[in-house]
N, C-alpha and C. Protein backbone atom coordinates (compact mmCIF):
# COMPACT_ATOMS: atom_id res chain seq x y z
N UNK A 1 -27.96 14.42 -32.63
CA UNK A 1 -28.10 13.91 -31.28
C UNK A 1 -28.31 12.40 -31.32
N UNK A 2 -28.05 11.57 -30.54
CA UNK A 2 -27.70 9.95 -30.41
C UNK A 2 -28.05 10.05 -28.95
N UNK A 3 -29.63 8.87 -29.09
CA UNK A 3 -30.28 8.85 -27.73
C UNK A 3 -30.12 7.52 -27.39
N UNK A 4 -29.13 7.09 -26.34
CA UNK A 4 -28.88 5.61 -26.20
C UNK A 4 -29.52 5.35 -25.12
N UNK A 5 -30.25 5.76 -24.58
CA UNK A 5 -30.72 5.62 -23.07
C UNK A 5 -32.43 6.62 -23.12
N UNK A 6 -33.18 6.38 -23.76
CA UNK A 6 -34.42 6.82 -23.85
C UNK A 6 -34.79 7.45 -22.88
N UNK A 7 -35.37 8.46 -23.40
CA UNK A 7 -36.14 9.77 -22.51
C UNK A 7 -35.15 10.15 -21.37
N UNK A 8 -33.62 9.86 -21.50
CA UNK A 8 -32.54 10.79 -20.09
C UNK A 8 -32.02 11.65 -20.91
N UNK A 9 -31.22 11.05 -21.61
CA UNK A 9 -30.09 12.14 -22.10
C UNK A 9 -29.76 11.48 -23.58
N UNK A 10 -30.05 12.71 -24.35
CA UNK A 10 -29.47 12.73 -25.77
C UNK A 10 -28.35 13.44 -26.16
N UNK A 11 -27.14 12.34 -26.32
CA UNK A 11 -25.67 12.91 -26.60
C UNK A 11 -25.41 13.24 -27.38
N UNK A 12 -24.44 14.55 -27.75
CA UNK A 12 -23.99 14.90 -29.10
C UNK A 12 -22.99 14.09 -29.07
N UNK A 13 -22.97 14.36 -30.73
CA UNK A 13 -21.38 13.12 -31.17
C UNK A 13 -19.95 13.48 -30.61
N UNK A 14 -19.72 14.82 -29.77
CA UNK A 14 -18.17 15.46 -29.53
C UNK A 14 -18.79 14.23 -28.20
N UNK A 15 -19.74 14.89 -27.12
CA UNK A 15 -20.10 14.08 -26.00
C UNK A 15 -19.49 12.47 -26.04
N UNK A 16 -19.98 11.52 -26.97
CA UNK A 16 -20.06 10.29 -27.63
C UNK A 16 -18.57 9.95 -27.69
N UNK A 17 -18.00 11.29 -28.39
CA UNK A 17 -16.15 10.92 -28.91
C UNK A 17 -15.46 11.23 -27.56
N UNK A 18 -15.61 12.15 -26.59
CA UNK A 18 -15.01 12.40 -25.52
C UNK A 18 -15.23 10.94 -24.49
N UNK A 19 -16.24 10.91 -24.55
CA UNK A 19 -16.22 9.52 -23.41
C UNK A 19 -15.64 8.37 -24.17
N UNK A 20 -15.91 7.89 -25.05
CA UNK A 20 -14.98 6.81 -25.65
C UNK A 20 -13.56 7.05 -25.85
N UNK A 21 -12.98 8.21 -25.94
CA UNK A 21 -11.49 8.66 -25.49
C UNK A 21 -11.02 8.74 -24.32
N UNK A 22 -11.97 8.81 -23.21
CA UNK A 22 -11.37 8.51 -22.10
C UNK A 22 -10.90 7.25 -22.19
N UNK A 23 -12.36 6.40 -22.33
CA UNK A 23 -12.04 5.04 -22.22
C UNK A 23 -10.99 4.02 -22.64
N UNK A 24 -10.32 4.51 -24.02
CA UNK A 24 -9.57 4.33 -25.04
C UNK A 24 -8.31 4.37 -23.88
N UNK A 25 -8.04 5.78 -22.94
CA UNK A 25 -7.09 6.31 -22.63
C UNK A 25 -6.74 5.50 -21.61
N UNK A 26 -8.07 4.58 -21.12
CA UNK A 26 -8.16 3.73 -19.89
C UNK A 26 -7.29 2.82 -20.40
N UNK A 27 -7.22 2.11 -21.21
CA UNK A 27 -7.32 0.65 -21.59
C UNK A 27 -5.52 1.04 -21.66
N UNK A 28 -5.06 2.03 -22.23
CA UNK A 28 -3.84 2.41 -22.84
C UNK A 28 -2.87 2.32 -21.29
N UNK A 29 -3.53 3.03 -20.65
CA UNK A 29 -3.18 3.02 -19.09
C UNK A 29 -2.77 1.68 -18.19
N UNK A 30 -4.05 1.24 -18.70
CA UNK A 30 -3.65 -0.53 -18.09
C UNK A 30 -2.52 -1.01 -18.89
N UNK A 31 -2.56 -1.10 -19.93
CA UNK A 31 -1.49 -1.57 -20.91
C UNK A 31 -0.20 -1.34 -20.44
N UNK A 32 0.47 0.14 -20.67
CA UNK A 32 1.38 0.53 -20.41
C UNK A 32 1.80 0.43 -18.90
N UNK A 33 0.55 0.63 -17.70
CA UNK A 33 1.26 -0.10 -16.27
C UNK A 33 1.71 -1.51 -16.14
N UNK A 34 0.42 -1.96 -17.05
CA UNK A 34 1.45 -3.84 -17.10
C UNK A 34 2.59 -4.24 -17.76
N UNK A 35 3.05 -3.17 -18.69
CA UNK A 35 4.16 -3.50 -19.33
C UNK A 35 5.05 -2.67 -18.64
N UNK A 36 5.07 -1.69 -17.87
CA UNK A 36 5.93 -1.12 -16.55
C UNK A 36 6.50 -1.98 -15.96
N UNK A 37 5.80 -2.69 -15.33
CA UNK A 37 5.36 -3.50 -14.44
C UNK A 37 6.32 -4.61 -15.10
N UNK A 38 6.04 -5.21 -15.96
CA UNK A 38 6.38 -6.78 -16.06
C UNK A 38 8.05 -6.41 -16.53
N UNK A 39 8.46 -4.75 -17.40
CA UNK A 39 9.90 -4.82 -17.66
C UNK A 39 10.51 -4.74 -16.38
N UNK A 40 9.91 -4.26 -15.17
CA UNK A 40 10.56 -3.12 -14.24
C UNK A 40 10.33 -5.01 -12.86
N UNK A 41 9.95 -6.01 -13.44
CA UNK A 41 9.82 -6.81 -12.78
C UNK A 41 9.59 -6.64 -11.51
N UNK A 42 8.16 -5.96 -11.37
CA UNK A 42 7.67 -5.64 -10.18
C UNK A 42 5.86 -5.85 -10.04
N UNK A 43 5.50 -7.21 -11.20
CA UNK A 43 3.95 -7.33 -11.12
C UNK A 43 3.81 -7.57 -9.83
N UNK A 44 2.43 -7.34 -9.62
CA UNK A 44 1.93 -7.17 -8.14
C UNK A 44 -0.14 -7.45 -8.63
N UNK A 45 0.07 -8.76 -8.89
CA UNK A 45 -1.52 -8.89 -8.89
C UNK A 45 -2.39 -7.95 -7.65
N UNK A 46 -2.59 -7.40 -6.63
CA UNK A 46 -2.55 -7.04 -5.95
C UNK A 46 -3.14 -5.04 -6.31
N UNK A 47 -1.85 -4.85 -6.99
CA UNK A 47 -1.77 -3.49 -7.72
C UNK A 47 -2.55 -3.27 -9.02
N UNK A 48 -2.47 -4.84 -9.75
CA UNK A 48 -3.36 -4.81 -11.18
C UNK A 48 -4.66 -4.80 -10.51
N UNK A 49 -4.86 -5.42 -9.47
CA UNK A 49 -6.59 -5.30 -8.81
C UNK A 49 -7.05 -4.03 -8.91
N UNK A 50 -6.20 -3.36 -7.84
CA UNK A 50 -6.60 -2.19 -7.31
C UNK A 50 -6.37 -0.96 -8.52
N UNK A 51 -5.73 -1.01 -9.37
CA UNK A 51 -6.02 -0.55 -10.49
C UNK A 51 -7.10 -0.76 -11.54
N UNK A 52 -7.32 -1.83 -11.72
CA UNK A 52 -8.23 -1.88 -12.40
C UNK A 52 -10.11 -1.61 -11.56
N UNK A 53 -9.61 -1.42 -10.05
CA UNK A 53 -10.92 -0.97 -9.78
C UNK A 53 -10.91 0.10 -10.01
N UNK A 54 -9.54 0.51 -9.67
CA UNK A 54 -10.05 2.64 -9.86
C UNK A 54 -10.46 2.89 -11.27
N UNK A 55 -10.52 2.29 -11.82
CA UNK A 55 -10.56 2.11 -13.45
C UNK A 55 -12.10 2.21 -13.95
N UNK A 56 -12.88 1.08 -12.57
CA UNK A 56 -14.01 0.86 -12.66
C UNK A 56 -14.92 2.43 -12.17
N UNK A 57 -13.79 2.58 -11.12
CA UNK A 57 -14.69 3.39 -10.34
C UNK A 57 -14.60 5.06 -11.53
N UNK A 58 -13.72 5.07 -11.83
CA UNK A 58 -13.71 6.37 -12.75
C UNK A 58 -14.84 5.99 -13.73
N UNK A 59 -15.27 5.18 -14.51
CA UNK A 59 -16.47 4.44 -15.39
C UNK A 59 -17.47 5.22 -14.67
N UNK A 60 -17.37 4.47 -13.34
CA UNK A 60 -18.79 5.01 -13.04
C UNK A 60 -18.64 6.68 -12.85
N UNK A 61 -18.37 7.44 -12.50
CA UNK A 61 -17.80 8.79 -11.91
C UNK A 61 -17.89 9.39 -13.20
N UNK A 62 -18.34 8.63 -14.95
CA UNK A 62 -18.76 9.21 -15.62
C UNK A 62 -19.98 9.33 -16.17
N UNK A 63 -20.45 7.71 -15.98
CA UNK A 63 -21.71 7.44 -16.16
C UNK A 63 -22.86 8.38 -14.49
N UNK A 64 -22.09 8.70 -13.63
CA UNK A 64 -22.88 9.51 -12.71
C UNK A 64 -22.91 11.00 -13.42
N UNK A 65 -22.01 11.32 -13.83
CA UNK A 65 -22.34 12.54 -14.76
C UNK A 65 -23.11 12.68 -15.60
N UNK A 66 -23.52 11.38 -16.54
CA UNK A 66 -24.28 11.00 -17.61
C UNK A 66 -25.56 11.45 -16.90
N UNK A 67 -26.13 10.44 -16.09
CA UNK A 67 -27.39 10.92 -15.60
C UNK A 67 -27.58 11.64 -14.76
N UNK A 68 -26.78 12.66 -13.98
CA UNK A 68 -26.90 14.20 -13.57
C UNK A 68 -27.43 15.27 -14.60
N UNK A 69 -26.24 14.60 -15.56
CA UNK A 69 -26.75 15.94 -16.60
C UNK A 69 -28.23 15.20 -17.38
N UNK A 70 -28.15 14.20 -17.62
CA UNK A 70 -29.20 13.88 -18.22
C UNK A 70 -31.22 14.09 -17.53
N UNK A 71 -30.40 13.74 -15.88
CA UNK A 71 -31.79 14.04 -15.12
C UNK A 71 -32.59 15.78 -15.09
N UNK A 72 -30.86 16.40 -14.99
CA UNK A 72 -31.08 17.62 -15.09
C UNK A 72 -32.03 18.32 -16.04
N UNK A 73 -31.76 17.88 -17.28
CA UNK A 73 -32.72 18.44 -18.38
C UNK A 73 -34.26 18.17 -18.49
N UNK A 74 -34.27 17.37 -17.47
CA UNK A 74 -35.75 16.86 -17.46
C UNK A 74 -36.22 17.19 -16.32
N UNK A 75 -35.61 17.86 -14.69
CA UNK A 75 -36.51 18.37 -13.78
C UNK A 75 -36.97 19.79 -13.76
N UNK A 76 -37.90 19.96 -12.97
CA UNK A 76 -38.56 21.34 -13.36
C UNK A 76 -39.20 21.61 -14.79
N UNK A 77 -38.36 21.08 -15.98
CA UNK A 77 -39.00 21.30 -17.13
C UNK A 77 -38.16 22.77 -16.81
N UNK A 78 -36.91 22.92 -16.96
CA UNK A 78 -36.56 24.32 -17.24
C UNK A 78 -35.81 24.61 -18.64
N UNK A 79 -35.35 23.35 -18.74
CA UNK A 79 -34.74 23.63 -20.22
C UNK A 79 -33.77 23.95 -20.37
N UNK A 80 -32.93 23.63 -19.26
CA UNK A 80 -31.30 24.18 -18.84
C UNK A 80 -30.46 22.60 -18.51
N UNK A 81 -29.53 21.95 -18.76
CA UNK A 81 -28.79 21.04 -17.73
C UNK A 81 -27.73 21.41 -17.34
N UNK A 82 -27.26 20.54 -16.13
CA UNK A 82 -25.89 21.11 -15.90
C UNK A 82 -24.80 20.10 -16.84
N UNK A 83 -24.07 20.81 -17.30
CA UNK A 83 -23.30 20.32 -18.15
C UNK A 83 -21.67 19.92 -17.58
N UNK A 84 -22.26 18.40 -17.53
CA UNK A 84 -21.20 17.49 -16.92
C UNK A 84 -19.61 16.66 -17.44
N UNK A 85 -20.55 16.06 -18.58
CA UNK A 85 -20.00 14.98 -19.11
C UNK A 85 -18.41 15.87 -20.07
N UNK A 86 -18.45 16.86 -20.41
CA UNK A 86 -17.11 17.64 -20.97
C UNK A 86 -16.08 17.39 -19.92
N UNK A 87 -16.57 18.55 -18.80
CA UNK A 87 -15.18 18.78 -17.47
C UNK A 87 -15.24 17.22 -16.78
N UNK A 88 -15.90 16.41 -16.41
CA UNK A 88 -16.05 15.17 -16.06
C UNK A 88 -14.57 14.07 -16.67
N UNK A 89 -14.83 14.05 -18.00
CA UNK A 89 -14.10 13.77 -19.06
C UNK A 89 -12.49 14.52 -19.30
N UNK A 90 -12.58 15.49 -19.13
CA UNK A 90 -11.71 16.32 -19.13
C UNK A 90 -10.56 15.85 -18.23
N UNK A 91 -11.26 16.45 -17.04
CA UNK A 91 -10.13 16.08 -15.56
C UNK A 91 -9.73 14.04 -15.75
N UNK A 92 -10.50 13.26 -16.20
CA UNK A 92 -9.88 11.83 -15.87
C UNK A 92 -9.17 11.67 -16.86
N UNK A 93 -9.54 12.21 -18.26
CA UNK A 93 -8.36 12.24 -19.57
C UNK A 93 -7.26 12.97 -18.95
N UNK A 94 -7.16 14.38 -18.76
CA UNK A 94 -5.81 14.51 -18.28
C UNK A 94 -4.87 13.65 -17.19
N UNK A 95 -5.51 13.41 -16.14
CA UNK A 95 -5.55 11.94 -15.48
C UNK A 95 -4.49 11.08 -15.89
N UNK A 96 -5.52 10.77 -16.92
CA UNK A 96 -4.82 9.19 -17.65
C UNK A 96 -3.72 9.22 -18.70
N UNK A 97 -3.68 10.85 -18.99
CA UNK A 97 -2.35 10.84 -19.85
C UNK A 97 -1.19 11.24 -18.91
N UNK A 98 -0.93 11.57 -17.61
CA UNK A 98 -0.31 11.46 -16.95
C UNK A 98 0.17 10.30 -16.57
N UNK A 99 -0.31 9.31 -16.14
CA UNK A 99 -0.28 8.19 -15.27
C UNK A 99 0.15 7.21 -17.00
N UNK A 100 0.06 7.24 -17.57
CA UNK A 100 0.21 6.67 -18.96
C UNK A 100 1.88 7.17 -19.37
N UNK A 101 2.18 8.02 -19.13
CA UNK A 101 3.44 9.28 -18.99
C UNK A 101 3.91 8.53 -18.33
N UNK A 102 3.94 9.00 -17.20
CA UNK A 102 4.98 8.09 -15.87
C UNK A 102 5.13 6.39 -16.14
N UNK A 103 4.15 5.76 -16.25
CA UNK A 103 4.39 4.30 -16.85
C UNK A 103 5.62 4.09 -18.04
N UNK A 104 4.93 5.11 -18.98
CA UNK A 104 6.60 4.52 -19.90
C UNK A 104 7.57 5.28 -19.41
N UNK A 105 7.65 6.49 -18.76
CA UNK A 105 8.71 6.77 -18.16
C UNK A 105 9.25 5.59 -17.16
N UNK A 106 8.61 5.08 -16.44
CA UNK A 106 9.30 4.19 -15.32
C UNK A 106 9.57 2.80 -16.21
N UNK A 107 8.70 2.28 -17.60
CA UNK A 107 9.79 1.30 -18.03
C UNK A 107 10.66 1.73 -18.77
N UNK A 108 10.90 3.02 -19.65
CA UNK A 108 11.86 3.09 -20.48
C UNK A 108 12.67 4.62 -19.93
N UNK A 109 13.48 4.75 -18.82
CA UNK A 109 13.52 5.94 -18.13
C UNK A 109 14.87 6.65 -18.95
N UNK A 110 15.28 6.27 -20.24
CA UNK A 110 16.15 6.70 -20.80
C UNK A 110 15.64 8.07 -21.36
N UNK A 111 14.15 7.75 -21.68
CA UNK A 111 13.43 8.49 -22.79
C UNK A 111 12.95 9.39 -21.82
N UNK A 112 13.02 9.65 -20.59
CA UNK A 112 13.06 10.97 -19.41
C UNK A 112 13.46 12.31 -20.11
N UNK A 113 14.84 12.13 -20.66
CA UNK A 113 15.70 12.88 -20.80
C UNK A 113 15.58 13.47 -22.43
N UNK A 114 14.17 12.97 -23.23
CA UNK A 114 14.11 12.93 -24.47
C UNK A 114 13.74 14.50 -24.70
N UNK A 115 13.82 15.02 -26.17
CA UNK A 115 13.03 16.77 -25.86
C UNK A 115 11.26 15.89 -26.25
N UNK A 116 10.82 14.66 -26.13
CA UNK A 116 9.45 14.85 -25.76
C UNK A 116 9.10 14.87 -24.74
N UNK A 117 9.32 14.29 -24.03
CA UNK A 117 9.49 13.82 -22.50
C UNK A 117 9.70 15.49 -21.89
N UNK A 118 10.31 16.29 -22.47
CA UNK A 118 10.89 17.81 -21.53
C UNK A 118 9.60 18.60 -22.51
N UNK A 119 8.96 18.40 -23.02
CA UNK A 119 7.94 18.88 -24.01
C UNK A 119 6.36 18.57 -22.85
N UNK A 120 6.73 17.65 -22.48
CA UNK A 120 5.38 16.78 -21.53
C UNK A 120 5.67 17.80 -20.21
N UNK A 121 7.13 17.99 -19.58
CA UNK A 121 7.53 18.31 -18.50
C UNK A 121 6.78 19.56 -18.59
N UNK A 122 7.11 20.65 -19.27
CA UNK A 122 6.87 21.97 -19.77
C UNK A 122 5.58 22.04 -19.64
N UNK A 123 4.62 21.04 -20.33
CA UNK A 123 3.62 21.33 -20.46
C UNK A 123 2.52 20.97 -18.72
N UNK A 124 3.18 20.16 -18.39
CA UNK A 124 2.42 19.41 -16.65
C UNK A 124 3.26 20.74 -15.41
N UNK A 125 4.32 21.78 -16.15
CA UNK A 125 4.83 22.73 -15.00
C UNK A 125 4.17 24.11 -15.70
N UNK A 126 3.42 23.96 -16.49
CA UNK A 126 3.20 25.21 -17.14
C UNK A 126 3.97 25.88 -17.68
N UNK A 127 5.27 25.67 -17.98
CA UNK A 127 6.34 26.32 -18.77
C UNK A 127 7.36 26.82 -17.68
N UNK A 128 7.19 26.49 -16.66
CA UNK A 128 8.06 27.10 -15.69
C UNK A 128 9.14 26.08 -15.21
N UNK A 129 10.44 26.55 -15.84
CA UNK A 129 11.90 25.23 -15.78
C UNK A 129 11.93 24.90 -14.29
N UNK A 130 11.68 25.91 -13.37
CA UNK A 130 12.08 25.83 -12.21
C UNK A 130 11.02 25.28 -11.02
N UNK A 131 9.53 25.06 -11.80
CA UNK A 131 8.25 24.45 -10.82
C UNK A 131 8.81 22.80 -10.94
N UNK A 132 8.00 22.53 -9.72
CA UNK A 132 7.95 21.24 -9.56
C UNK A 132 7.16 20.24 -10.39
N UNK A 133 7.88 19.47 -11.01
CA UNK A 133 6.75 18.23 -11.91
C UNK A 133 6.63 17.22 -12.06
N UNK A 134 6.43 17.05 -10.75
CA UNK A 134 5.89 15.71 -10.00
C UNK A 134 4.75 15.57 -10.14
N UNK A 135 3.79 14.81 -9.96
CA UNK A 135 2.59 14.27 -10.15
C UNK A 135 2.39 13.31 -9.12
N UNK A 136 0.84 12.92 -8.50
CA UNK A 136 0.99 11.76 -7.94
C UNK A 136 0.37 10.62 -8.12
């Protein structure tokens, strides 16, 4: 256990590796929209803003999980928390490998048609050729 925040919440190391993989996934995200962006000659300071707040705001939307679950273990004295920071993590990683997806799809849209790209498709329609797999 790794207690970075005294007497809230003591993280295990998967905890520790999951949130720094989001974050990782963040940075990859920005990357690949600005390089969308700058091949597809369509920067929009404007869009890098407002991206990079939702960026912020997902940060926090984990660190509020942090101390939910962390407060949790300490009221009542029951000895139970609610366990946040996994599905928290979970839903914005899948998230961000989507939106990371569509970015190099929209600068390099050759590679649409790649069997990884129909490997990604498969996997965001559940295997079904004929569902819709769009994203938004």
């Amino acid at each position: 256990m790794i207690q970075p925040i005294p007497f809230l919440i003591e993280f295990t190391e998967p905890e520790l590796w999951f949130i720094c993989f989001v974050l990782v996934l963040s940075v990859i995200d920005v990357v690949t929209g600005w390089l969308q962006a700058v091949i597809n000659r369509s920067f929009s300071s404007t869009k890098m803003r407002e991206g990079l707040l939702h960026k912020i705001v997902l940060v926090l939307i984990i660190v509020l999980a942090v101390v939910l679950q962390g407060f949790t273990a300490h009221i009542g004295d029951t000895g139970w928390s609610v366990p946040l920071i996994f599905p928290v993590c979970a839903y914005i990683a899948v998230m961000e490998v989507a939106s990371i997806l569509e970015n190099i799809k929209s600068a390099y849209p050759e590679i649409a048609d790649s069997p990884l790209f129909r490997l990604f498709d498969n996997l965001k329609t559940g295997g079904d050729e004929g569902g819709d797999a769009h994203s938004e």
